[in-house]
Protein backbone atom coordinates (compact mmCIF):
# COMPACT_ATOMS: atom_id res chain seq x y z
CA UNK A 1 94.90 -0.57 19.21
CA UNK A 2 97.33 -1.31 22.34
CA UNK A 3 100.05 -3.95 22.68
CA UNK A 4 99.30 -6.46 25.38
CA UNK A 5 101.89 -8.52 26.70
CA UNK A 6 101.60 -11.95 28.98
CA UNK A 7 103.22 -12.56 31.83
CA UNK A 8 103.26 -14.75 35.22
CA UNK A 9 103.28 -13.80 38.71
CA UNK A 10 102.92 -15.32 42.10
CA UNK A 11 100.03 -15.84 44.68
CA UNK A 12 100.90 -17.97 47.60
CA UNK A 13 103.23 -20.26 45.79
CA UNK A 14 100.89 -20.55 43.08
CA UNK A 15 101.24 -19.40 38.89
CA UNK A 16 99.12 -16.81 37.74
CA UNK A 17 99.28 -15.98 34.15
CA UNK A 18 98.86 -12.37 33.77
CA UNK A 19 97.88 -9.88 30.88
CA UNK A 20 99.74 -6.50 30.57
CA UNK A 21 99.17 -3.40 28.95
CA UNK A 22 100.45 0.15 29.03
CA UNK A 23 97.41 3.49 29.22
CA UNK A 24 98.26 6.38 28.02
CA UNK A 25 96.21 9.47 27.72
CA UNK A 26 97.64 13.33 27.41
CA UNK A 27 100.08 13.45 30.53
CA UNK A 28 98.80 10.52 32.10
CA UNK A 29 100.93 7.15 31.67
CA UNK A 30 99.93 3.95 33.58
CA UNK A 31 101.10 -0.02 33.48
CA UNK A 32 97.78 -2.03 34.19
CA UNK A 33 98.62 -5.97 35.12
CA UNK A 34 95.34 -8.71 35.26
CA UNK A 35 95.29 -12.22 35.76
CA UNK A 36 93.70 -15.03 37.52
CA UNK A 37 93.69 -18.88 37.77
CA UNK A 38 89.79 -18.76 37.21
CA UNK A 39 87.02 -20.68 39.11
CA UNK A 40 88.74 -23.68 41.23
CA UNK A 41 85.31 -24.84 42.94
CA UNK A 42 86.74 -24.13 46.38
CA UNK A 43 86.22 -21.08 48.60
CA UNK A 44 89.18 -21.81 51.00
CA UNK A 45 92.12 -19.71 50.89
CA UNK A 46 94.06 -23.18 50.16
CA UNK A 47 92.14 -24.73 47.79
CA UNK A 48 90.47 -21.60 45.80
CA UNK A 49 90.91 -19.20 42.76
CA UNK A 50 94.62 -16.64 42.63
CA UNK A 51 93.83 -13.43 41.36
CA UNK A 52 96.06 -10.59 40.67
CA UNK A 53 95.85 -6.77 40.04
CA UNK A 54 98.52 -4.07 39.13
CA UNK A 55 98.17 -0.28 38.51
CA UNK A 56 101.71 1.66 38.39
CA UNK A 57 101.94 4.92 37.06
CA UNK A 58 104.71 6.78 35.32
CA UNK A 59 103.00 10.04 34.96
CA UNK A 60 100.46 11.43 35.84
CA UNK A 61 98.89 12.70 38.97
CA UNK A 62 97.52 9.93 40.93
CA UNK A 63 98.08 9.19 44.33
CA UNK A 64 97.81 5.75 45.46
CA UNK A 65 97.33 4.77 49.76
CA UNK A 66 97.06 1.76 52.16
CA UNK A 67 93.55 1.55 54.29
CA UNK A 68 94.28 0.53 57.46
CA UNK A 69 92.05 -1.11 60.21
CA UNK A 70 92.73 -0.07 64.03
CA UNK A 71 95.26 -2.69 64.77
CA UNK A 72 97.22 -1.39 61.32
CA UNK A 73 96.67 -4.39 59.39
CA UNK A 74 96.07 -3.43 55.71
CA UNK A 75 92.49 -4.07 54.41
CA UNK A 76 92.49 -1.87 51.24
CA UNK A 77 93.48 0.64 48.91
CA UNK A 78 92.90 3.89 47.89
CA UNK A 79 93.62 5.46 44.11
CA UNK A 80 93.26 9.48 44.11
CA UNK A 81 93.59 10.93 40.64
CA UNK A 82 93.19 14.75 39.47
CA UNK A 83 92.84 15.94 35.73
CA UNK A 84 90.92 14.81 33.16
CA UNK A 85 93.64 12.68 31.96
CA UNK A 86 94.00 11.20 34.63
CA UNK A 87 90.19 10.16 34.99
CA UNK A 88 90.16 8.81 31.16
CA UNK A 89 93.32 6.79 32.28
CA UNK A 90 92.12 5.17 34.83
CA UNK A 91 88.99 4.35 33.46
CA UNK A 92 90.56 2.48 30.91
CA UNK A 93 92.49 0.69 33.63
CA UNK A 94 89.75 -0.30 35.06
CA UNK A 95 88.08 -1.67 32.06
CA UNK A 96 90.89 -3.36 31.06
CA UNK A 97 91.29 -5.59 34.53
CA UNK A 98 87.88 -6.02 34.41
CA UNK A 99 88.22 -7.66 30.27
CA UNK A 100 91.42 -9.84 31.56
CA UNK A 101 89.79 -11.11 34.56
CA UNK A 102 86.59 -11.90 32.78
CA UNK A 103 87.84 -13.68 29.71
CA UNK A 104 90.05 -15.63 32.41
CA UNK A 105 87.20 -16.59 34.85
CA UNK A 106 85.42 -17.76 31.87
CA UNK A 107 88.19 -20.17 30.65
CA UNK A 108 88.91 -18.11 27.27
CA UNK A 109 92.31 -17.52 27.57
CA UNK A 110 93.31 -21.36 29.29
């Protein structure tokens, strides 16, 4: 089993509580961070839901990048990973946002 730790961060002036935990596999080592405020019943930017992702690596070889539109402004991201490691890492990531942010929407964690 893996540690996970809470935490807090920021969106727009607004508390997000956060859940942390650390991926290892082989010679790949990631920090994944997940959180959200859950369903608000608003779709404005002003009014609506925070929510909060964080992949940073420590080893490993994956490559992370800004997607840019034509005037520069960023729109997205891009991971790039290579080794088998680094696949199984990242899937784990992936699952794990998807757990935090879930159990969050849903009100399990309030």
């Amino acid at each position: 089993m893996y540690a996970i730790t809470e935490g807090v961060a920021k969106i727009n002036d607004r508390r997000v509580h956060t859940f942390r935990r650390d991926v290892s596999v082989g010679d790949a080592f990631l920090t994944v961070k997940a959180g959200t405020t859950g369903y608000k019943g608003e779709v404005s930017r002003a009014a609506g839901s925070r929510t909060y992702v964080c992949l940073d690596t420590f080893f490993g070889d994956i490559h992370f990048a800004p997607i840019t539109d034509a005037d520069g402004c960023m729109t997205g991201f891009e991971i790039a990973g290579c080794g088998d490691d680094t696949l199984n890492a990242l899937i784990r990531a992936v699952k794990f946002i998807e757990k935090a942010l879930d159990e969050q929407r849903l009100g399990y964690n309030d």
